[in-house]
Protein backbone atom coordinates (compact mmCIF):
# COMPACT_ATOMS: atom_id res chain seq x y z
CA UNK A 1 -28.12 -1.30 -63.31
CA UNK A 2 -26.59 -4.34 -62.14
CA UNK A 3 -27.07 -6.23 -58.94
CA UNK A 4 -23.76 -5.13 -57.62
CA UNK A 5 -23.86 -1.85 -58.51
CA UNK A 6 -27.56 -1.75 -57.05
CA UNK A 7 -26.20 -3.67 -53.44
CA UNK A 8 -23.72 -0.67 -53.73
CA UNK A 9 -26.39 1.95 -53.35
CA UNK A 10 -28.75 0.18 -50.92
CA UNK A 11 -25.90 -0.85 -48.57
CA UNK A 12 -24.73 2.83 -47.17
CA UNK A 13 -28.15 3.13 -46.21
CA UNK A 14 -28.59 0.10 -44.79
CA UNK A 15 -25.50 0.53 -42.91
CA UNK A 16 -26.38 4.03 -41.90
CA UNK A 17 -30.11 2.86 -40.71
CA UNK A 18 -28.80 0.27 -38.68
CA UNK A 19 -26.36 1.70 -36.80
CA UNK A 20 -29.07 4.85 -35.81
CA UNK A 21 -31.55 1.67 -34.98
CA UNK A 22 -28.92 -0.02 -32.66
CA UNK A 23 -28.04 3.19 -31.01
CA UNK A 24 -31.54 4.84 -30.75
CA UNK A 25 -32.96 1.33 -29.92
CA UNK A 26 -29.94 1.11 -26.75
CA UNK A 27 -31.10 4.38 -25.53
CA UNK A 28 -34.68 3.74 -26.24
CA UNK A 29 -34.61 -0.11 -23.98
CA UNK A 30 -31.73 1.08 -21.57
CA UNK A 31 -34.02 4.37 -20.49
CA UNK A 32 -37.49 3.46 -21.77
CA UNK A 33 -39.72 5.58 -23.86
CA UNK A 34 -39.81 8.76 -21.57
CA UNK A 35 -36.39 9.06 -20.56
CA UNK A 36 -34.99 8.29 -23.43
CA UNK A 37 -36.85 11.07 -25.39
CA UNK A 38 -35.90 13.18 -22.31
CA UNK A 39 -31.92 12.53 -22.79
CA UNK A 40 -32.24 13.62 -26.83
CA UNK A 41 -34.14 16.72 -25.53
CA UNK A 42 -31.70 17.81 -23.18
CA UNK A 43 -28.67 17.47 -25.70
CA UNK A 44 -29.44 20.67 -27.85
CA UNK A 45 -27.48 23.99 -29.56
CA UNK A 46 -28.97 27.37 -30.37
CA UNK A 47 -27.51 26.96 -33.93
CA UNK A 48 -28.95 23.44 -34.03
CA UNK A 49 -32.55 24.61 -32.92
CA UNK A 50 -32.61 27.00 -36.05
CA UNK A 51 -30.77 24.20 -38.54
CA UNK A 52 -33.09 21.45 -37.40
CA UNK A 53 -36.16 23.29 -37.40
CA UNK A 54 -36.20 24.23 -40.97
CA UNK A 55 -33.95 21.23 -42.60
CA UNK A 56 -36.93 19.11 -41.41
CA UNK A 57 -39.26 20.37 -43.89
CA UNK A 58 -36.71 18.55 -46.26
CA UNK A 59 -38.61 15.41 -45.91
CA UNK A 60 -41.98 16.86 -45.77
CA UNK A 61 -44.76 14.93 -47.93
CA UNK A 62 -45.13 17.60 -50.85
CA UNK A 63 -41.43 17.02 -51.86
CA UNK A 64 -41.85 13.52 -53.38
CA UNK A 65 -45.04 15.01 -55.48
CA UNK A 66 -43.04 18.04 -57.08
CA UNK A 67 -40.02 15.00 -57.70
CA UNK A 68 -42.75 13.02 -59.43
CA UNK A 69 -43.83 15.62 -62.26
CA UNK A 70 -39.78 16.89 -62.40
CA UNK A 71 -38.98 13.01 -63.49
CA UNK A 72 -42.18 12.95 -66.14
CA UNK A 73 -39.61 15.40 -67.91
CA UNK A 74 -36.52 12.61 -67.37
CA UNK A 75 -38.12 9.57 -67.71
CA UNK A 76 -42.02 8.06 -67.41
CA UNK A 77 -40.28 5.18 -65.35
CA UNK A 78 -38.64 7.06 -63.16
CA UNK A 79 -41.75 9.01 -62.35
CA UNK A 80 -43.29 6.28 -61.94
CA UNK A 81 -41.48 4.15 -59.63
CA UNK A 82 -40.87 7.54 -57.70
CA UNK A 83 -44.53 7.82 -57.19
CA UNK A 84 -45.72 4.57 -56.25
CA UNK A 85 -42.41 4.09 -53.52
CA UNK A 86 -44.08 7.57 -52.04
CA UNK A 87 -47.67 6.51 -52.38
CA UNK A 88 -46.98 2.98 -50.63
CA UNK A 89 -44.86 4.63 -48.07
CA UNK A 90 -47.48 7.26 -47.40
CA UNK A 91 -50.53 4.78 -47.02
CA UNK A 92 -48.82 2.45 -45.02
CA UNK A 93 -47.38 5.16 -42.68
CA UNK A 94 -50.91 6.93 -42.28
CA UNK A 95 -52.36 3.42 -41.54
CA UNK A 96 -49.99 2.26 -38.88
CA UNK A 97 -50.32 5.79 -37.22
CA UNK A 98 -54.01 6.70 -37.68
CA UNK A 99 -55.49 3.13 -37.92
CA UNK A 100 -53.52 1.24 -35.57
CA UNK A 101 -51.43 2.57 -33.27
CA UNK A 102 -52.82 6.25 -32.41
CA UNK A 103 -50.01 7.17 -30.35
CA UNK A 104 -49.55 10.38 -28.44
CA UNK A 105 -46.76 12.60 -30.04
CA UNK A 106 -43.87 14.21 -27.52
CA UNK A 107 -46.12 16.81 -27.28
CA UNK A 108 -49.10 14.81 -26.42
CA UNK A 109 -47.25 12.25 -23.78
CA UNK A 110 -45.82 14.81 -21.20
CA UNK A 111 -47.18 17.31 -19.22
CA UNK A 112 -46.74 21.03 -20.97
CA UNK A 113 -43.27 22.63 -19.62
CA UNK A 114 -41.62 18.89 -19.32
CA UNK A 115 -39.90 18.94 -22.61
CA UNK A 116 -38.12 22.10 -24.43
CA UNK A 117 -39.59 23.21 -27.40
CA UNK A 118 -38.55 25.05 -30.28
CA UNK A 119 -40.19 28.66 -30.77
CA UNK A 120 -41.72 28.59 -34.66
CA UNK A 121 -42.61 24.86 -34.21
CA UNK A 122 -46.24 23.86 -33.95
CA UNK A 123 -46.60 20.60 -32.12
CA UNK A 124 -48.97 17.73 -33.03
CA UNK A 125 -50.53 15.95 -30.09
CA UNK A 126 -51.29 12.51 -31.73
CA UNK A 127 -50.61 10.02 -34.85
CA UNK A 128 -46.71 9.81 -33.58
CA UNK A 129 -45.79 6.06 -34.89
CA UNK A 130 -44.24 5.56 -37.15
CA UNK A 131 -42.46 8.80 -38.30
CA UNK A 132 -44.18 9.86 -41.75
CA UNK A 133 -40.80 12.69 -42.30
CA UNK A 134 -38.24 9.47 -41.59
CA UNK A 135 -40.33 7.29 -44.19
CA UNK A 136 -40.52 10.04 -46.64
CA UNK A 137 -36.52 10.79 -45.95
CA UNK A 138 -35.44 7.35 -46.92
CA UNK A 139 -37.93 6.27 -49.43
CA UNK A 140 -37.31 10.25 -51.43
CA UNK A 141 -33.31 9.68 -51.05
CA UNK A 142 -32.54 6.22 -51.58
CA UNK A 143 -34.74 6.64 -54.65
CA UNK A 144 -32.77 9.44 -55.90
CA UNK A 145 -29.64 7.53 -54.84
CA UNK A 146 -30.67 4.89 -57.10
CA UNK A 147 -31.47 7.08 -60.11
CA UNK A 148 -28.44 9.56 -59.85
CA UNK A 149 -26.22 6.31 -58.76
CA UNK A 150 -22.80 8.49 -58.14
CA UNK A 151 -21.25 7.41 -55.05
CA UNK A 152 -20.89 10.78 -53.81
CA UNK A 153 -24.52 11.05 -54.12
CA UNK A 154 -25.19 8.26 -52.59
CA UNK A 155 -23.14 9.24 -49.68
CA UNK A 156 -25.05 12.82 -49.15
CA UNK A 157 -27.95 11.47 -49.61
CA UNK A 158 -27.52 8.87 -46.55
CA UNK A 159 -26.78 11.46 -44.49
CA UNK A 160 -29.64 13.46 -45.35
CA UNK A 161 -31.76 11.12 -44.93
CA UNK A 162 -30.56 10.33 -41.04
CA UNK A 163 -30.39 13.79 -40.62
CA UNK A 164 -34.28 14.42 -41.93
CA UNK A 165 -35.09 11.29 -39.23
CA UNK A 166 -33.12 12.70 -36.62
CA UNK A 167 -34.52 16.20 -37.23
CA UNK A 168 -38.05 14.93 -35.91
CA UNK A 169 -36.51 13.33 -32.23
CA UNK A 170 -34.88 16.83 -31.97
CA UNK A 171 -37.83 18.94 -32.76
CA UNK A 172 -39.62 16.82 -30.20
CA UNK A 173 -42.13 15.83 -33.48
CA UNK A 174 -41.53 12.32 -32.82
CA UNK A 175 -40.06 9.74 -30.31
CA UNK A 176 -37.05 7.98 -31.53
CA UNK A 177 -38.84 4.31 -32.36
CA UNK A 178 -41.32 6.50 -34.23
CA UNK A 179 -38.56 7.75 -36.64
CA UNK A 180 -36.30 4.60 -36.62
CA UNK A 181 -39.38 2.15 -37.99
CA UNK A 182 -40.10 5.19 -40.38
CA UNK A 183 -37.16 5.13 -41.87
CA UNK A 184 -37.27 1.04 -42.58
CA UNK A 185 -40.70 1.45 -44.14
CA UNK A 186 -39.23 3.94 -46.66
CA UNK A 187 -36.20 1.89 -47.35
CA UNK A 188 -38.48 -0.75 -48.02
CA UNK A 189 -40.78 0.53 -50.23
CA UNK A 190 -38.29 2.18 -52.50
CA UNK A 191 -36.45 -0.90 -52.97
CA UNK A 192 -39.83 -2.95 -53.43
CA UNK A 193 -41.09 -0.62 -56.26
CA UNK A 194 -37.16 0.29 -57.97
CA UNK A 195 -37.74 -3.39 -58.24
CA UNK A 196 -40.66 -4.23 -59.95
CA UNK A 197 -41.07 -0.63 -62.08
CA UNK A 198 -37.86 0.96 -62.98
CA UNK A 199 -35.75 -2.41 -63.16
CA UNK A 200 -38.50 -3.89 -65.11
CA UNK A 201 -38.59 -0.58 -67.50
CA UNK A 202 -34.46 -0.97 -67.73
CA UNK A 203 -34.40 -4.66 -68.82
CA UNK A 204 -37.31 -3.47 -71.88
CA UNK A 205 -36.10 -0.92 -73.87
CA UNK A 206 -38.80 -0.98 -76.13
CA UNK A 207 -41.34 0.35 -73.32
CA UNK A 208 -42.95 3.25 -73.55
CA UNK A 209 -42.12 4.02 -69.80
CA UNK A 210 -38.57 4.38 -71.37
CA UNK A 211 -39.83 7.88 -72.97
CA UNK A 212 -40.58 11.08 -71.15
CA UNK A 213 -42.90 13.78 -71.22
CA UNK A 214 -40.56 16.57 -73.27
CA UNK A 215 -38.85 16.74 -75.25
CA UNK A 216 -39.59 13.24 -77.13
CA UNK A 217 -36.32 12.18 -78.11
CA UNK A 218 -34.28 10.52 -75.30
């Protein structure tokens, strides 16, 4: 893949990412942290209750895993990169949340009855920033964005991945900082490891990271 064609994956995403950071980050300073999660909770639809609370588990963590050992069957450098973008997204997610920050989650941060909940949910108290679902979102879809590389692809999987983020603000899962830094960490480390493992594997033919699991013969 060329650089252009590459800038023409990354780039919806970026776009897409940037515009949800300028908005959620107006609401977020504008209000501050309580009233702004407030204002997202009180804009809500039955149907959306139902669509949001299942479409979320879209960017839970065992997704990227089952991706992983689907692409050993494509390609060994596809697996590979795939893995280590979710790996280095998930340690650096569970550090910041767990090791540095220890945030209180919606849940955790206002008094029971404050904010409305969705029946089927179960709410975390703690560990709220940054958003582990947003990382996973854009780290699992631009890296499938890069491997498919249709622009229709591209294009549905942007919006799934702002969706997936958006899913956890309207859940009450997460504040909306918590999601919007999620989602840069995952952009980050798919680019970062598309890079340096399935660029590398592109440019050298010859690798063995150029063959798959089964069959053999590419």
């Amino acid at each position: 893949m060329s650089d252009g064609q590459m800038r023409a994956i990354v780039l919806p995403f970026v776009l897409a990412l940037s515009l949800y950071s300028i908005f959620g980050g107006y609401i977020y300073f504008s209000m501050g942290k309580a009233a702004a999660h407030l204002w997202f909770n009180a804009h809500y639809h039955p149907l959306a209750d139902t669509f949001f609370r299942y479409f979320t588990e879209t960017a839970n963590g065992i997704i990227p895993i089952l991706a992983v050992h689907v692409l050993l069957f494509v390609r060994y450098s596809w697996a590979l990169g795939f893995g280590v973008a979710s790996l280095s997204m998930g340690v650096l997610v569970q550090w910041l949340k767990r090791g540095v920050f220890d945030l209180p989650r919606p849940a955790g941060f206002f008094e029971q009855g404050i904010i409305r909940t969705i029946e089927g949910v179960e709410y975390a108290q703690r560990f709220s920033f940054p958003s582990g679902h947003s990382a996973t979102a854009f780290c699992m879809f631009l890296m499938l964005a890069l491997l498919i590389r249709k622009p229709w692809a591209t294009w549905v999987l942007v919006i799934w991945a702002l969706l997936a983020a958006y899913s956890r603000v309207y859940i009450s899962m997460h504040f909306i900082e918590d999601t919007i830094v999620g989602g840069w960490i995952g952009m980050f480390t798919a680019v970062v490891s598309y890079h340096i493992i399935i660029r590398w594997a592109d440019a050298h033919p010859e690798s063995k990271l150029n063959g798959r699991f089964w069959p053999k013969a590419l």
